[in-house]
N, C-alpha and C. Protein backbone atom coordinates (compact mmCIF):
# COMPACT_ATOMS: atom_id res chain seq x y z
N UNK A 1 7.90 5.39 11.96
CA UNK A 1 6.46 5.40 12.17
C UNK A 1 5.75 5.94 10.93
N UNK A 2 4.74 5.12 10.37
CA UNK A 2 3.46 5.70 9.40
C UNK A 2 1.90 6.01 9.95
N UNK A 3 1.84 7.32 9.88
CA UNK A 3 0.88 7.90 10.49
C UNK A 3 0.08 8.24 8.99
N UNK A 4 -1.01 8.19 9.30
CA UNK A 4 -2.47 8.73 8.10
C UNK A 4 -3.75 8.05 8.79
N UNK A 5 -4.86 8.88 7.18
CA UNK A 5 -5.78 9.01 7.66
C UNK A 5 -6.34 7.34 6.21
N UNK A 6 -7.45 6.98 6.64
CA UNK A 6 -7.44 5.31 6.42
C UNK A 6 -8.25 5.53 5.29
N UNK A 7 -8.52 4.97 4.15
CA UNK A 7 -9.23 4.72 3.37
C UNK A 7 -9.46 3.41 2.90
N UNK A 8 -11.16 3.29 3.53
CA UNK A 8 -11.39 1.87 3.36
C UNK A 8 -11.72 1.00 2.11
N UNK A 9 -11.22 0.02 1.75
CA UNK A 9 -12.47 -1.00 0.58
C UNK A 9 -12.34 -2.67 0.96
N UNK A 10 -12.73 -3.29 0.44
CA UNK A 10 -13.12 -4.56 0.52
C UNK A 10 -12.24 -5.47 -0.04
N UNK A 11 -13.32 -6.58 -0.55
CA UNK A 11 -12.02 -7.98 -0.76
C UNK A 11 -12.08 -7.77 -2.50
N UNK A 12 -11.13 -8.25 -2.97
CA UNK A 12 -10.49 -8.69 -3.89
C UNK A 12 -10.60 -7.19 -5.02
N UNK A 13 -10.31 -6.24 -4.45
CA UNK A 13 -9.43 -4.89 -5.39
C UNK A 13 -8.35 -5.07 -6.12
N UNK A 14 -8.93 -5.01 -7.18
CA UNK A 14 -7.97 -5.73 -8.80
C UNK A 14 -6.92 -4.55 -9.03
N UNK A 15 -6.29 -4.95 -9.83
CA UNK A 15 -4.99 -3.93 -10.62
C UNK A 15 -5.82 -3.02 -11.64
N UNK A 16 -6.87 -3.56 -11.91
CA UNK A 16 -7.65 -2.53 -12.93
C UNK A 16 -8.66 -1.74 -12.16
N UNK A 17 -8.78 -1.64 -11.06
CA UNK A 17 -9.52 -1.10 -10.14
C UNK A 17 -8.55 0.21 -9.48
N UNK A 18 -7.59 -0.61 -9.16
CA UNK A 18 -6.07 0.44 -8.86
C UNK A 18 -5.68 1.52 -9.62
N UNK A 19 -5.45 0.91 -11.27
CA UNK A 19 -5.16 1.73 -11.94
C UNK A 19 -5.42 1.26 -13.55
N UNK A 20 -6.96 1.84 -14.06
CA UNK A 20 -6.93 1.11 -15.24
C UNK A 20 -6.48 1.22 -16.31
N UNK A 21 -6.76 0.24 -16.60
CA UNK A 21 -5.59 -0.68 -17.85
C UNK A 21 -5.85 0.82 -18.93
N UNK A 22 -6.76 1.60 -19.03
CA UNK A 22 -6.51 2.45 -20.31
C UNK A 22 -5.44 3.62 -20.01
N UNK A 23 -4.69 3.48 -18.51
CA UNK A 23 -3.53 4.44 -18.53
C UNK A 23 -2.25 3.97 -18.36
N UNK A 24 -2.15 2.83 -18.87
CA UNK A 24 -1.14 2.17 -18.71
C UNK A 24 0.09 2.56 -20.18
N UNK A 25 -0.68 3.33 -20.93
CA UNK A 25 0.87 3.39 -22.11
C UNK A 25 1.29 4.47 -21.77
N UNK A 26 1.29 5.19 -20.63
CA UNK A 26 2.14 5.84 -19.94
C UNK A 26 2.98 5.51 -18.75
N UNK A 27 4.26 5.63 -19.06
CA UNK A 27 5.76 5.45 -17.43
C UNK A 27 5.37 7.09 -16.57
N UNK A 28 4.74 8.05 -16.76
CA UNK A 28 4.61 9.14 -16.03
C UNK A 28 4.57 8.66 -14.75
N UNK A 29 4.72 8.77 -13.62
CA UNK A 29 4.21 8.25 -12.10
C UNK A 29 3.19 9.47 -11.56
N UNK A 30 3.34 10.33 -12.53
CA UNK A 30 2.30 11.31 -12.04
C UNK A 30 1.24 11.05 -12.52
N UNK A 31 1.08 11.37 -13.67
CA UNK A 31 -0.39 10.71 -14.36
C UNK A 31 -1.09 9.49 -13.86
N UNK A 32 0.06 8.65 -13.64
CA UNK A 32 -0.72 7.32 -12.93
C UNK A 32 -0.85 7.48 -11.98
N UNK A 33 -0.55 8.30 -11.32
CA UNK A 33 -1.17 8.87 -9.66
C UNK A 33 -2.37 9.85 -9.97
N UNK A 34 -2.53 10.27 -10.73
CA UNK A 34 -3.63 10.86 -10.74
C UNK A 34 -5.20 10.38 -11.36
N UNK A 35 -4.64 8.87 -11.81
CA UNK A 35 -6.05 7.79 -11.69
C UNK A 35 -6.07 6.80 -10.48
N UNK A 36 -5.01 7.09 -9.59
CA UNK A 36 -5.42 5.77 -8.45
C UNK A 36 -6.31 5.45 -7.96
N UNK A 37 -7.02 4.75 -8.05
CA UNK A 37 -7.98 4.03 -7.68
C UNK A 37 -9.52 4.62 -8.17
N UNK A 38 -9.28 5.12 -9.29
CA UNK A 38 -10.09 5.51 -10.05
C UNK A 38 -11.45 4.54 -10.36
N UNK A 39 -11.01 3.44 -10.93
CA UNK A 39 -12.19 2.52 -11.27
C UNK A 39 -13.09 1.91 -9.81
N UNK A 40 -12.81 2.10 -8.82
CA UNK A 40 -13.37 1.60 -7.81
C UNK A 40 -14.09 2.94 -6.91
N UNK A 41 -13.13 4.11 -6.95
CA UNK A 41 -13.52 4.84 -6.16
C UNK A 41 -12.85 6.56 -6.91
N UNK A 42 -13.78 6.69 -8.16
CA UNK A 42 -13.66 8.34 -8.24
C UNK A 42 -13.12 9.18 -7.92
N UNK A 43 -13.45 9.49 -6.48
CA UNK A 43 -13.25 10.45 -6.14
C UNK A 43 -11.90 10.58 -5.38
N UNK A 44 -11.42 9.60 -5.39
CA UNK A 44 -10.21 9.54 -4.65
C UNK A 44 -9.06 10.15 -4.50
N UNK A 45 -8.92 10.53 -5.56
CA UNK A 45 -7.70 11.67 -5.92
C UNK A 45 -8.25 12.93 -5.37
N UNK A 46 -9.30 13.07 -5.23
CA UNK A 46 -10.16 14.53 -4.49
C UNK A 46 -9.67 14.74 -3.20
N UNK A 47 -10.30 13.34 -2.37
CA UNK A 47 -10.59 13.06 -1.34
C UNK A 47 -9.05 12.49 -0.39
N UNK A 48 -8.27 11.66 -0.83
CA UNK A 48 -6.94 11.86 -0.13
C UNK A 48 -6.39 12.35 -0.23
N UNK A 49 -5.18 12.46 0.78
CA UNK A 49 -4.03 12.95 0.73
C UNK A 49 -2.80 12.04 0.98
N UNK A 50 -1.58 13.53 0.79
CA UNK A 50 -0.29 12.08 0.87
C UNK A 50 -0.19 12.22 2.11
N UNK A 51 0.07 10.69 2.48
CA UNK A 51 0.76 10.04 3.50
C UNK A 51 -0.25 9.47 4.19
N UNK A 52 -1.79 9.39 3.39
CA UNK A 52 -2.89 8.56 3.88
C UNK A 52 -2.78 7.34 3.84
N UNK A 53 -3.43 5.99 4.58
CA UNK A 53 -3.28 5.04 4.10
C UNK A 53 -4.33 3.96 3.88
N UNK A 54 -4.29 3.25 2.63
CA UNK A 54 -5.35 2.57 2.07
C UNK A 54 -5.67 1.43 3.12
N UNK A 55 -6.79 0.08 3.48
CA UNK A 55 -7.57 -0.58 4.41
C UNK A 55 -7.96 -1.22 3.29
N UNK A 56 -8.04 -2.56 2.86
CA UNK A 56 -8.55 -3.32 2.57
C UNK A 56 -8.72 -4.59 3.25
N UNK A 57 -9.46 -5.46 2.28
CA UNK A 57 -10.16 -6.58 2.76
C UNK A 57 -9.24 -7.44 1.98
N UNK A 58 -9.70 -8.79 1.89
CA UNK A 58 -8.72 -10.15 1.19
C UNK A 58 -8.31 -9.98 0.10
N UNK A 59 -6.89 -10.35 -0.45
CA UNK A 59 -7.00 -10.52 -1.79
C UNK A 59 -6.40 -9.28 -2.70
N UNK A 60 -5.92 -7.87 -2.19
CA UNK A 60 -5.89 -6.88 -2.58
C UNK A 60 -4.75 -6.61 -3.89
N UNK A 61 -4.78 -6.43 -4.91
CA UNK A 61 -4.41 -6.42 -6.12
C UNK A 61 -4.40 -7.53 -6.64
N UNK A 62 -5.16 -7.97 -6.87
CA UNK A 62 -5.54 -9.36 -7.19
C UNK A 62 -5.45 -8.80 -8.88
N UNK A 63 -5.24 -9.58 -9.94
CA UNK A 63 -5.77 -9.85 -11.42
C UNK A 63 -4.25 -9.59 -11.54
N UNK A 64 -4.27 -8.90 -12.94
CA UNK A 64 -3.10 -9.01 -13.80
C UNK A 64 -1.97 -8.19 -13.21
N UNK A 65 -0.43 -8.77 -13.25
CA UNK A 65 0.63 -8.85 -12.69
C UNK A 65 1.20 -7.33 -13.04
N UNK A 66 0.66 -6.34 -13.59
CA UNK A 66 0.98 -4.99 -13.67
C UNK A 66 1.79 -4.14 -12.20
N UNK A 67 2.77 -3.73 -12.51
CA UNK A 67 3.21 -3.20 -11.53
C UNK A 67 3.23 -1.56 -11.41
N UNK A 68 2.37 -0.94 -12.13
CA UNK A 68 1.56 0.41 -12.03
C UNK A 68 0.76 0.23 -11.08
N UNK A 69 0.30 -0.81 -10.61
CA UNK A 69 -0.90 -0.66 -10.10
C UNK A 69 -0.31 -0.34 -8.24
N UNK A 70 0.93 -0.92 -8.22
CA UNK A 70 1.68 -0.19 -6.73
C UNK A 70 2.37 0.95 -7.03
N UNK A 71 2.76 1.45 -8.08
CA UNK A 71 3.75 2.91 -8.32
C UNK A 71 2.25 3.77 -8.19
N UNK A 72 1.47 3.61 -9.04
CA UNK A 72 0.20 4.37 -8.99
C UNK A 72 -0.03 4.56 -7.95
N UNK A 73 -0.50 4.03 -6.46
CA UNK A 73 -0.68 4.30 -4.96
C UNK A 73 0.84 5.15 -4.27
N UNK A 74 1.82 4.20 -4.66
CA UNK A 74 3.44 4.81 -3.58
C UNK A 74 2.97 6.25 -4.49
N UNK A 75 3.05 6.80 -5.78
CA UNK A 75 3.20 7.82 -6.77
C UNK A 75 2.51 9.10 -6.00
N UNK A 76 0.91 8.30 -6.00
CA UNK A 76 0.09 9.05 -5.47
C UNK A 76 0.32 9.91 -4.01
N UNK A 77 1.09 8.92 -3.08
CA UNK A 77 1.47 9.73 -1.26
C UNK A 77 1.20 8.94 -0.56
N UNK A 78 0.26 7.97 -1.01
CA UNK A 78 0.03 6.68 -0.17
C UNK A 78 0.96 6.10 0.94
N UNK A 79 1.01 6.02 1.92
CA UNK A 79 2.23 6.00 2.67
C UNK A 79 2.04 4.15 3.06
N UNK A 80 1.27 3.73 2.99
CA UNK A 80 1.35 2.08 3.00
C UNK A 80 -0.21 1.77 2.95
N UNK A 81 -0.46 0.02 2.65
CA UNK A 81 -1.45 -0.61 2.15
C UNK A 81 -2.04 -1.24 3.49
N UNK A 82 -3.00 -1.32 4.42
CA UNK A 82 -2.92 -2.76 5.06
C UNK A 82 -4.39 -3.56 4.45
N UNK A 83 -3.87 -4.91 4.52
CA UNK A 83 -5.00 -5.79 3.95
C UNK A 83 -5.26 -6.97 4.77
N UNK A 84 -5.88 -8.18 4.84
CA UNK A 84 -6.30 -9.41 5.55
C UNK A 84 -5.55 -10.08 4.85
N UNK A 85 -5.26 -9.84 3.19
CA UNK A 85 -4.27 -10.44 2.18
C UNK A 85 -4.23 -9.96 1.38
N UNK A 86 -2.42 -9.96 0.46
CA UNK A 86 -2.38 -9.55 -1.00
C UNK A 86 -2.22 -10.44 -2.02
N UNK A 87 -2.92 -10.16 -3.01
CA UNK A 87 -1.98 -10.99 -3.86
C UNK A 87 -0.81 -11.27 -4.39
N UNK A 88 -0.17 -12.64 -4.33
CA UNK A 88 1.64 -12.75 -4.31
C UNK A 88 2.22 -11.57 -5.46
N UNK A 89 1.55 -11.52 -6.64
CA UNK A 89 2.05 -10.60 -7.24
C UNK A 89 2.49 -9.05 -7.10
N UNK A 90 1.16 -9.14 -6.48
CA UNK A 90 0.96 -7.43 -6.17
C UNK A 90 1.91 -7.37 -4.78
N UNK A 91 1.69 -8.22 -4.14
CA UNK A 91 2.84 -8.62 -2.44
C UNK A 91 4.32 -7.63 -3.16
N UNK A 92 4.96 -8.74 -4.06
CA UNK A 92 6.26 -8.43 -4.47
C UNK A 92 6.77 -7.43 -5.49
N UNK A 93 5.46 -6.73 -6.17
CA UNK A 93 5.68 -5.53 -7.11
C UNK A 93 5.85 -4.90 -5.79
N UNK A 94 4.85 -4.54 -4.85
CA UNK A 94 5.06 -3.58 -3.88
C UNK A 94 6.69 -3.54 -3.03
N UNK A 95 6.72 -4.53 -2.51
CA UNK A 95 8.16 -4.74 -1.81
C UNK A 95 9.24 -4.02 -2.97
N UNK A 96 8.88 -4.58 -4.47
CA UNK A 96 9.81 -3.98 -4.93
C UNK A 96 10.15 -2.39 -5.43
N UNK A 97 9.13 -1.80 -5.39
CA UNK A 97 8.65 -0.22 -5.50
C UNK A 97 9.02 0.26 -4.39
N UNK A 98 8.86 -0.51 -3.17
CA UNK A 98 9.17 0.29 -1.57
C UNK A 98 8.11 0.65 -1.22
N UNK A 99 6.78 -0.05 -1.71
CA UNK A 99 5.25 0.21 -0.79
C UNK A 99 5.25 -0.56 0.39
N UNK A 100 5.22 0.00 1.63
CA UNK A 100 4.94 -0.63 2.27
C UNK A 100 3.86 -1.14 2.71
N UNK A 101 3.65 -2.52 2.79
CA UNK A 101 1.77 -3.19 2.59
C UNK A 101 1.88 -4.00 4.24
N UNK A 102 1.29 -4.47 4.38
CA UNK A 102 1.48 -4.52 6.19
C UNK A 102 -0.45 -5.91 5.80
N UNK A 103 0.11 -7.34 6.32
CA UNK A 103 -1.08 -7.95 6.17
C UNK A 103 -1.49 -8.19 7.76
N UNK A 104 -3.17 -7.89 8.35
CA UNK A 104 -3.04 -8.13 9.08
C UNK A 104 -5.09 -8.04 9.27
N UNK A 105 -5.41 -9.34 9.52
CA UNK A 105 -6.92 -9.41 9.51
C UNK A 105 -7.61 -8.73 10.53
N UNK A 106 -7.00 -8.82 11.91
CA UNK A 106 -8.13 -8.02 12.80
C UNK A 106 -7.85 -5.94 12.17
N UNK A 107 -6.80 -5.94 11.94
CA UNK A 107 -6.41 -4.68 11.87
C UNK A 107 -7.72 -4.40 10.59
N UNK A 108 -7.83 -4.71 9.10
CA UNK A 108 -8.17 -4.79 8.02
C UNK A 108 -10.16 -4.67 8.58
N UNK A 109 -10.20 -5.53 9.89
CA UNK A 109 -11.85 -5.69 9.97
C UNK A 109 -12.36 -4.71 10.97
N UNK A 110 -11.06 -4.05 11.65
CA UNK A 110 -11.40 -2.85 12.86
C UNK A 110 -11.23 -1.69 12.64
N UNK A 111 -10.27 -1.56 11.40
CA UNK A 111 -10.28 0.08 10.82
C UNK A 111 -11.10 0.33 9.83
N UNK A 112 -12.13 1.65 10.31
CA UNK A 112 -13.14 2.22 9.60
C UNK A 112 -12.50 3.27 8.63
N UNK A 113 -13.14 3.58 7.56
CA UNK A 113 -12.93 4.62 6.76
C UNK A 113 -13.08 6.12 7.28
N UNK A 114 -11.66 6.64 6.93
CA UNK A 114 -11.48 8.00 7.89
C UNK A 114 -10.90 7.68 9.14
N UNK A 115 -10.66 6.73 9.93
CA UNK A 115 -9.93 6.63 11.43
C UNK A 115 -8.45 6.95 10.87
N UNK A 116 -7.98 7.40 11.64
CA UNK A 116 -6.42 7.80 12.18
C UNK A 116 -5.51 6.55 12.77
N UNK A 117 -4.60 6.08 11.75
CA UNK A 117 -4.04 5.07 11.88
C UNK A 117 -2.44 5.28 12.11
N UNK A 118 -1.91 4.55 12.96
CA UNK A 118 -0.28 4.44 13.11
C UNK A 118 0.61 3.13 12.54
N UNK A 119 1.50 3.41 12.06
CA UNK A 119 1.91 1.37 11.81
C UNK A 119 3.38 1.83 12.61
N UNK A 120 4.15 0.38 13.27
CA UNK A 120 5.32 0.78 13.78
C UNK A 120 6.07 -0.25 12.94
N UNK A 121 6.82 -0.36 12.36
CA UNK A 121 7.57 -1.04 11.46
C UNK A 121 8.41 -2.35 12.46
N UNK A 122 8.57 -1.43 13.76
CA UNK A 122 9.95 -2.04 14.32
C UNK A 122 9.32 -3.14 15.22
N UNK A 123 8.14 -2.47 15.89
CA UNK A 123 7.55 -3.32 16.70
C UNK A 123 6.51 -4.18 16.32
N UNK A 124 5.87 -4.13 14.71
CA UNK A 124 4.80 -4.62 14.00
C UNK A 124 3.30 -4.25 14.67
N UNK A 125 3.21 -3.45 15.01
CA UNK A 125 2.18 -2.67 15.72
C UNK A 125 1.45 -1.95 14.59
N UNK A 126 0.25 -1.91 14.66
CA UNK A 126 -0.97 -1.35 13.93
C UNK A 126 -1.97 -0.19 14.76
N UNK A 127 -1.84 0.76 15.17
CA UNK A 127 -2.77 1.42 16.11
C UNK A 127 -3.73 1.97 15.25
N UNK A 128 -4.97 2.28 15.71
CA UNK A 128 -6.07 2.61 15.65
C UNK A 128 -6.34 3.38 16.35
N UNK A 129 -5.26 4.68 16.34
CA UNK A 129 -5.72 5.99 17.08
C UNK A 129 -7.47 6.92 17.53
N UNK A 130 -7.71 6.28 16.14
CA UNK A 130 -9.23 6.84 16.44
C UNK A 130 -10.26 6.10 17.93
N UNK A 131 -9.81 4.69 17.73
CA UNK A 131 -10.45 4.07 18.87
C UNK A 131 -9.41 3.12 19.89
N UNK A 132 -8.44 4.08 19.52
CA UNK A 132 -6.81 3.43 20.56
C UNK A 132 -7.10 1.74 20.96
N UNK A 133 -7.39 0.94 19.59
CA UNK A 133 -7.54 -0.33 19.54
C UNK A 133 -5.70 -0.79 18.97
N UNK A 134 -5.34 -2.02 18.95
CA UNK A 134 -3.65 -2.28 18.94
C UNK A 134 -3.83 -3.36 18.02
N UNK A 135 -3.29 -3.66 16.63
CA UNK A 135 -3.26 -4.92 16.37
C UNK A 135 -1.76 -5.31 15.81
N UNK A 136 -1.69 -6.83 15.82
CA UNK A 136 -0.16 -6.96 14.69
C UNK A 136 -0.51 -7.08 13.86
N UNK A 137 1.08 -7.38 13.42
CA UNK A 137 0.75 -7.78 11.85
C UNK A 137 2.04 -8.85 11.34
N UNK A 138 1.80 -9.31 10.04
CA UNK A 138 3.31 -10.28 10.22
C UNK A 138 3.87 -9.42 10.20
N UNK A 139 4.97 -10.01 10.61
CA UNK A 139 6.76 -8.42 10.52
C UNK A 139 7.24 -9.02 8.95
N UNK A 140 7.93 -8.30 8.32
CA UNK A 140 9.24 -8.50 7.30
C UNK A 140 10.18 -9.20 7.99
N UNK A 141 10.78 -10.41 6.70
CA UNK A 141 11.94 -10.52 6.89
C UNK A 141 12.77 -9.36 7.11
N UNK A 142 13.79 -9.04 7.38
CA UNK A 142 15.14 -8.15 7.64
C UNK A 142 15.48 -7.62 5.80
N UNK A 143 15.95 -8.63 5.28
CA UNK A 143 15.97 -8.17 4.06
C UNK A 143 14.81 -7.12 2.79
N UNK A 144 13.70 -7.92 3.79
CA UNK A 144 12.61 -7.37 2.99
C UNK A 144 11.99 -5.91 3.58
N UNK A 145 12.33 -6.23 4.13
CA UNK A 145 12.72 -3.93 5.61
C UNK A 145 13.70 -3.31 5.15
N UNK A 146 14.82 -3.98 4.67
CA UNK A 146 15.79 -3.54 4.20
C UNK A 146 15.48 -2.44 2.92
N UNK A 147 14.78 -3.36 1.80
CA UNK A 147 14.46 -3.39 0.70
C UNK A 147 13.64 -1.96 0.54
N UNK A 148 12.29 -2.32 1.31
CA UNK A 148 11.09 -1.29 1.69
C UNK A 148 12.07 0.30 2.30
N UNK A 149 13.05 0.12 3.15
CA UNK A 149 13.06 1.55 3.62
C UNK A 149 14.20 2.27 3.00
N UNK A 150 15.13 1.12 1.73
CA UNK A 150 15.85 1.52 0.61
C UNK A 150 14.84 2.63 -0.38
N UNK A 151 13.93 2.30 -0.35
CA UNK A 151 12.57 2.71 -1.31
C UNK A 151 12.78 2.09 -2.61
N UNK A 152 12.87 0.61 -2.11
CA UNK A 152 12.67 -0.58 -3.47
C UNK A 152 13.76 -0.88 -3.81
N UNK A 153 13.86 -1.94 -4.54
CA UNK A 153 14.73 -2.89 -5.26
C UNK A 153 16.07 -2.29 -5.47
N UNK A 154 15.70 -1.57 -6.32
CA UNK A 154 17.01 -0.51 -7.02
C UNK A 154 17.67 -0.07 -6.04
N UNK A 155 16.97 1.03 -5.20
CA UNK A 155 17.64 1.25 -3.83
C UNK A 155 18.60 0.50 -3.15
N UNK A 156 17.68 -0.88 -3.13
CA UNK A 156 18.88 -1.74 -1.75
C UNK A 156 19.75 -2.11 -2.70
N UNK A 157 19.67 -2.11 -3.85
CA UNK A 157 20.49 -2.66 -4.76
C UNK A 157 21.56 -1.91 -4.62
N UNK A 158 21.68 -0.81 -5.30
CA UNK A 158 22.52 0.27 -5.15
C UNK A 158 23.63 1.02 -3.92
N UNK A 159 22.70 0.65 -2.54
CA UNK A 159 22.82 1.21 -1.53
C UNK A 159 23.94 0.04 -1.23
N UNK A 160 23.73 -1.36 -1.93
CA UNK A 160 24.53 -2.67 -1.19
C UNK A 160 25.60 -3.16 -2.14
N UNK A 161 25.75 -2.16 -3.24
CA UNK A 161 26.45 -2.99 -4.45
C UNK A 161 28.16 -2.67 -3.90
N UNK A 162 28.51 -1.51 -2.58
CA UNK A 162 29.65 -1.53 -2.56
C UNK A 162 30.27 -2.24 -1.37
N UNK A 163 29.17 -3.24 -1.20
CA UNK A 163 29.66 -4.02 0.24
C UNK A 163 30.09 -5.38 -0.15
């Protein structure tokens, strides 16, 4: 189960919105957690905490194929993404980092900023504790759950290289 508190934005939140491009000649995961979502929303690093989770609208990491722009959120405590849609890029940087992103439109248009959210991985369940509203979401392939609760690529990699 992923439990947090929701932080909302809209459609098409770019990779330079996530995490901009002027902190990118750093591999730190800290530093780049400490601009997440800087260009869109300031205060953000103030204002969340870990194991909160981000609410967007269509389209979410949309622009250039940077994969800071999901270590920057997982880095930050972010405990998962949900959106109406991601972009394929940003989809599969995340899967491969071990963000878990969860697409799901009624969920994305019924959670307000600040509500108390649950996701159930197993059952694809979305709750909306604040107004005990229920939505789905697509499920993961098996492999791709696999992958996510390895905590990314490397992980399942590693975890599967002696089978």
């Amino acid at each position: 189960m992923i439990n947090g508190k929701s932080w909302k934005y809209g459609d098409n939140v770019n990779t330079d919105e996530i995490i901009p491009a002027r902190y990118l000649n750093t591999t730190d995961v800290k530093e780049l957690a400490s601009h997440c979502m800087e260009d869109i929303d300031p205060e953000f690093v103030n204002k969340a905490g870990e194991g909160d989770i981000i609410v967007a609208g269509d389209n979410f990491g949309c622009g250039s194929s940077r994969e800071h722009a999901p270590i920057s959120i997982k880095a930050f405590g972010i405990s998962c993404v949900i959106a109406k849609s991601f972009a394929r890029i940003f989809f599969r940087n995340a899967i491969n980092i071990g963000l878990p992103i969860f697409e799901s439109e009624e969920a994305s248009s019924e959670i307000s900023d600040g509500d108390e959210v649950e996701i159930d991985m197993n059952s694809s369940k979305i709750t909306n504790l604040t107004t005990n509203k229920e939505f789905s979401f697509t499920p993961f392939a098996a492999e791709m759950k696999d992958i996510i609760q390895a905590g990314g690529l490397m992980g399942y990699i590693k975890a599967n290289a002696s089978k």
